[in-house]
N, C-alpha and C. Protein backbone atom coordinates (compact mmCIF):
# COMPACT_ATOMS: atom_id res chain seq x y z
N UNK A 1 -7.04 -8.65 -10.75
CA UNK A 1 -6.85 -7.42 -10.01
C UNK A 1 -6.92 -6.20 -10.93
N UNK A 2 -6.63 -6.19 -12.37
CA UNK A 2 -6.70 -4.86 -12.78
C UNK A 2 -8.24 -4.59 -13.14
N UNK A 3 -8.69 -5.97 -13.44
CA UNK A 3 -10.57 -5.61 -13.85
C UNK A 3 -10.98 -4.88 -12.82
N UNK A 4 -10.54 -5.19 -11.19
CA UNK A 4 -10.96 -4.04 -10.14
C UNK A 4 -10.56 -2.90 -10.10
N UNK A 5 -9.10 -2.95 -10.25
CA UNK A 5 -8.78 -1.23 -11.04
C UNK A 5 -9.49 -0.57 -11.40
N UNK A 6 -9.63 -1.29 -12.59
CA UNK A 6 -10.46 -0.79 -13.76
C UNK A 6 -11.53 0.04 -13.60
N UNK A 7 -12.25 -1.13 -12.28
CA UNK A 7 -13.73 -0.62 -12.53
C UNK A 7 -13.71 0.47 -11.40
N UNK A 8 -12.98 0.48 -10.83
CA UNK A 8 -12.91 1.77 -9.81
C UNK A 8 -12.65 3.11 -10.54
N UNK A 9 -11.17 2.66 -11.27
CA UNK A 9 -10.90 4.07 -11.97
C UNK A 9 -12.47 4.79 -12.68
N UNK A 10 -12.34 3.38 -13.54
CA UNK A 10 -13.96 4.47 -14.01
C UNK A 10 -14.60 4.81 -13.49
N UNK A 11 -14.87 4.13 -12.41
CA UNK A 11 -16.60 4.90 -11.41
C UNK A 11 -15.90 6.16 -10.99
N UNK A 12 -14.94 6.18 -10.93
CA UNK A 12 -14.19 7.66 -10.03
C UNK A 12 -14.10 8.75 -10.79
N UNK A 13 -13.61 8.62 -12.13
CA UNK A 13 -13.47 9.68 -13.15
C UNK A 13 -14.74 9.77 -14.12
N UNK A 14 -15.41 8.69 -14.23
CA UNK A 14 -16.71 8.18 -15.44
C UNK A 14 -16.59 8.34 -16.94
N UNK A 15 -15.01 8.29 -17.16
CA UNK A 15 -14.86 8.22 -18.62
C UNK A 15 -13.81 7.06 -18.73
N UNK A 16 -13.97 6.45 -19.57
CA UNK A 16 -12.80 5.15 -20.19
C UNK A 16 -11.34 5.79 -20.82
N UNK A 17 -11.59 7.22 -20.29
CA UNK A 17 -10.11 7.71 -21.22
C UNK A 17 -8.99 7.74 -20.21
N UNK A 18 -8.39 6.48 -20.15
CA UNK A 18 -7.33 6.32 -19.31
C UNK A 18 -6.88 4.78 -19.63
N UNK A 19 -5.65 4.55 -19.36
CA UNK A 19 -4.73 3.11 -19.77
C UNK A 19 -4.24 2.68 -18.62
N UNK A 20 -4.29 1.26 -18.25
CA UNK A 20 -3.76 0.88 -16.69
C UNK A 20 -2.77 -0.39 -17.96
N UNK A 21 -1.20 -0.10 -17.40
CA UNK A 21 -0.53 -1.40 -17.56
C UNK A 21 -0.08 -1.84 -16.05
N UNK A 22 0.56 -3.05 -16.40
CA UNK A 22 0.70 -4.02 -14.84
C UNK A 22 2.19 -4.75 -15.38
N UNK A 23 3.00 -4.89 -14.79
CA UNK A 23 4.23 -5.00 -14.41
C UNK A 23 4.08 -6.28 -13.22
N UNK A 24 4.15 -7.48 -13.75
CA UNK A 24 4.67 -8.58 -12.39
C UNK A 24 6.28 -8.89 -12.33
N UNK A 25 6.42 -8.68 -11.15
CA UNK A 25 7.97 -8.85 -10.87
C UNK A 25 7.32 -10.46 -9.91
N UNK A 26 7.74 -11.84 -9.83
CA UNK A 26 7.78 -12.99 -8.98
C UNK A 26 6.28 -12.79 -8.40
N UNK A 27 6.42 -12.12 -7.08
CA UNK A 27 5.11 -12.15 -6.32
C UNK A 27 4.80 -10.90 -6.22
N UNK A 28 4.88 -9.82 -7.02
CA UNK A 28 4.51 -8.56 -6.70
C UNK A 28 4.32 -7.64 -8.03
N UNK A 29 3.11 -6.85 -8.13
CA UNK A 29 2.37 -6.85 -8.99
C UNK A 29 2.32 -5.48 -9.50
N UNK A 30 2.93 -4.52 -9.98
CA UNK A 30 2.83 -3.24 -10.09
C UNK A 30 2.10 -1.94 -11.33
N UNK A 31 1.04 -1.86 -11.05
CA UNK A 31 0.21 -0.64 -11.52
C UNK A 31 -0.24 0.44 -12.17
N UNK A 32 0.50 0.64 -13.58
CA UNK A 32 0.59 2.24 -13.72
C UNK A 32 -0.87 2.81 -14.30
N UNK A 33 -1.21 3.86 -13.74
CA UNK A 33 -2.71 4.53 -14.51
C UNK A 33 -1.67 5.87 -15.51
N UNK A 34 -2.17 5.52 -16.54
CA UNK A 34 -2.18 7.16 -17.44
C UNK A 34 -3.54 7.44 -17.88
N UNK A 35 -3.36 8.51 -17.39
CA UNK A 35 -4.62 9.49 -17.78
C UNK A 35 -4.20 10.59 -17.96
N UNK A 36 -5.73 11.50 -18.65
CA UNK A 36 -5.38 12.65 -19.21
C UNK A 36 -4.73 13.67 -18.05
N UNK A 37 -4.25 14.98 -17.99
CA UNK A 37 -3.84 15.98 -16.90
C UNK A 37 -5.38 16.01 -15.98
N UNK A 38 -6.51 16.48 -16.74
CA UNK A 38 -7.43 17.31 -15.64
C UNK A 38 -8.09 15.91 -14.88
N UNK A 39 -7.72 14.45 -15.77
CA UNK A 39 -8.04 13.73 -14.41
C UNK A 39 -7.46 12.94 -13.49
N UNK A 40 -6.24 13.10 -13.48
CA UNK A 40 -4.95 13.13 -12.49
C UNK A 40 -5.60 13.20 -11.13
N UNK A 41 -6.00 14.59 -10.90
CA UNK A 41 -6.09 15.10 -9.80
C UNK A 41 -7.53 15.00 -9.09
N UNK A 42 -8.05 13.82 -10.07
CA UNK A 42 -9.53 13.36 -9.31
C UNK A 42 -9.19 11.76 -9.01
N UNK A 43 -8.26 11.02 -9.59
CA UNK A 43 -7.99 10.14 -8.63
C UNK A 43 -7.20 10.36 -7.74
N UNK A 44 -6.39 11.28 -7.40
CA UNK A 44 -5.60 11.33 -6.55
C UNK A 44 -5.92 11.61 -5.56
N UNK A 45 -6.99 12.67 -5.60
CA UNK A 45 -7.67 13.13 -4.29
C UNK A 45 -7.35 14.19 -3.68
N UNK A 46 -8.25 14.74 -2.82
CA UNK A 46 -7.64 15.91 -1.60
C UNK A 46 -6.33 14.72 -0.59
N UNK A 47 -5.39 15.89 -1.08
CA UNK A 47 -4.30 15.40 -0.13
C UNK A 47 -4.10 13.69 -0.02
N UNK A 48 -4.45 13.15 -1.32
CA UNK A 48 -4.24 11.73 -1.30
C UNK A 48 -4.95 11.01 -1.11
N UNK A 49 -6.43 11.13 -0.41
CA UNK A 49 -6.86 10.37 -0.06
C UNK A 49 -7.58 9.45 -0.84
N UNK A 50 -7.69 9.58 -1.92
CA UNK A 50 -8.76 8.59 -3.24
C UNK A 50 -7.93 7.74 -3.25
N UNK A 51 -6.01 7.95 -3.80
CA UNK A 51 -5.31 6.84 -4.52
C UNK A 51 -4.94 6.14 -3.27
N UNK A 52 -5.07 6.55 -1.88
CA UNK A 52 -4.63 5.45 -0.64
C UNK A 52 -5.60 4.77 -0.63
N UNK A 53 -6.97 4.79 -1.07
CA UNK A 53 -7.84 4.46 -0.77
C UNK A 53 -7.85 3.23 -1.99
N UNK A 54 -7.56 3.38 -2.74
CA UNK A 54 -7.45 2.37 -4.13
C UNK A 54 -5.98 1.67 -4.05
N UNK A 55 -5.00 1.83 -3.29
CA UNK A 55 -4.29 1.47 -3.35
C UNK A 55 -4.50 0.14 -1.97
N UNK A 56 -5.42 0.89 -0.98
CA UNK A 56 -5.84 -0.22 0.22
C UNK A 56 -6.55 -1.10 -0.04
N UNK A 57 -7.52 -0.90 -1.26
CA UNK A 57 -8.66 -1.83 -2.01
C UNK A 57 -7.33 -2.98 -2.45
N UNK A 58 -6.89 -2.39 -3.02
CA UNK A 58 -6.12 -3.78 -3.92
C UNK A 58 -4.77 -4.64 -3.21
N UNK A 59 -5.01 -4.09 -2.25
CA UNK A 59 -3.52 -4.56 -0.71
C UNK A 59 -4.68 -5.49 -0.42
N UNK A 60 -5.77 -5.83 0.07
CA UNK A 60 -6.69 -6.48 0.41
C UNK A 60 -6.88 -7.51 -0.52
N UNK A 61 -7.19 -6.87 -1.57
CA UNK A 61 -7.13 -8.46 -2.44
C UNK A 61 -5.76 -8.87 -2.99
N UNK A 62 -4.43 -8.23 -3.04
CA UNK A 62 -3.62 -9.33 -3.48
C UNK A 62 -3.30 -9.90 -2.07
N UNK A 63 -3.30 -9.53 -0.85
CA UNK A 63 -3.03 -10.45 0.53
C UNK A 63 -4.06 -11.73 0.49
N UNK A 64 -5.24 -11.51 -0.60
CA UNK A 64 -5.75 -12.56 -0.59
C UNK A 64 -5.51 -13.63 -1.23
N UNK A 65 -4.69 -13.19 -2.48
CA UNK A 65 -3.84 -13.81 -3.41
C UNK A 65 -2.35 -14.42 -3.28
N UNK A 66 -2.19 -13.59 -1.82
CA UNK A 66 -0.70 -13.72 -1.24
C UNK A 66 0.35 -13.11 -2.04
N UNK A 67 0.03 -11.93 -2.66
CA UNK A 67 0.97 -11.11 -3.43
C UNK A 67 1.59 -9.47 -2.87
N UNK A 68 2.08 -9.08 -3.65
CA UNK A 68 2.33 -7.26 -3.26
C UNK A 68 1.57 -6.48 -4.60
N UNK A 69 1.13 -5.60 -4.32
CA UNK A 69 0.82 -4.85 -5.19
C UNK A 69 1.23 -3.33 -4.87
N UNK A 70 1.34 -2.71 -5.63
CA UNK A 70 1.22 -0.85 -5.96
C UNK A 70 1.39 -0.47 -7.18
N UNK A 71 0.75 0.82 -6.78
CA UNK A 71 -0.10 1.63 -7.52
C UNK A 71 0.25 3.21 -8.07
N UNK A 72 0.57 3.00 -9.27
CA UNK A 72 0.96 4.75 -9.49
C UNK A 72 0.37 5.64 -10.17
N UNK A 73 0.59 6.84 -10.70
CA UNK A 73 -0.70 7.34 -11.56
C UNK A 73 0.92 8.66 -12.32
N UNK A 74 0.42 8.47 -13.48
CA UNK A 74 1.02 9.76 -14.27
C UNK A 74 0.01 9.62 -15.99
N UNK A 75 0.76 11.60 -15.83
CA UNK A 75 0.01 11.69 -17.40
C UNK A 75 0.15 10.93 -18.46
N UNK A 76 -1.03 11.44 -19.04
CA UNK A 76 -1.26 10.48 -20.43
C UNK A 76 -0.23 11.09 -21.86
């Protein structure tokens, strides 16, 4: 699941300058993106809609996995 992260974050921002760690608690899987300030606010989106949108990508595949996942984003 984070290689899909991964490859989203980048296609979204198009630079590798950002760090995803992952946190498993039992069955639930948790997310953090740091990135720089000015690209914060290009995954996040108008009014949210990029990181719901990446956050629905990966609800899809851990239900396929039978897990929980989420997703957060702060500076680098």
């Amino acid at each position: 699941m984070k290689d899909l992260l991964t490859f989203i974050v980048k296609g979204i921002i198009g630079k590798d300058d950002f760090e995803i760690s992952e946190e498993t608690e039992e069955e639930r899987t948790h997310f953090l993106i740091k990135a720089p300030e000015d690209s914060i606010g290009i995954i996040i989106g108008k009014e949210g809609r990029t990181i719901k949108a990446i956050r629905s990508l990966l609800k899809v595949r851990a239900t396929l996995e039978k897990k929980g996942v989420s997703v957060s984003v702060e500076p680098k």
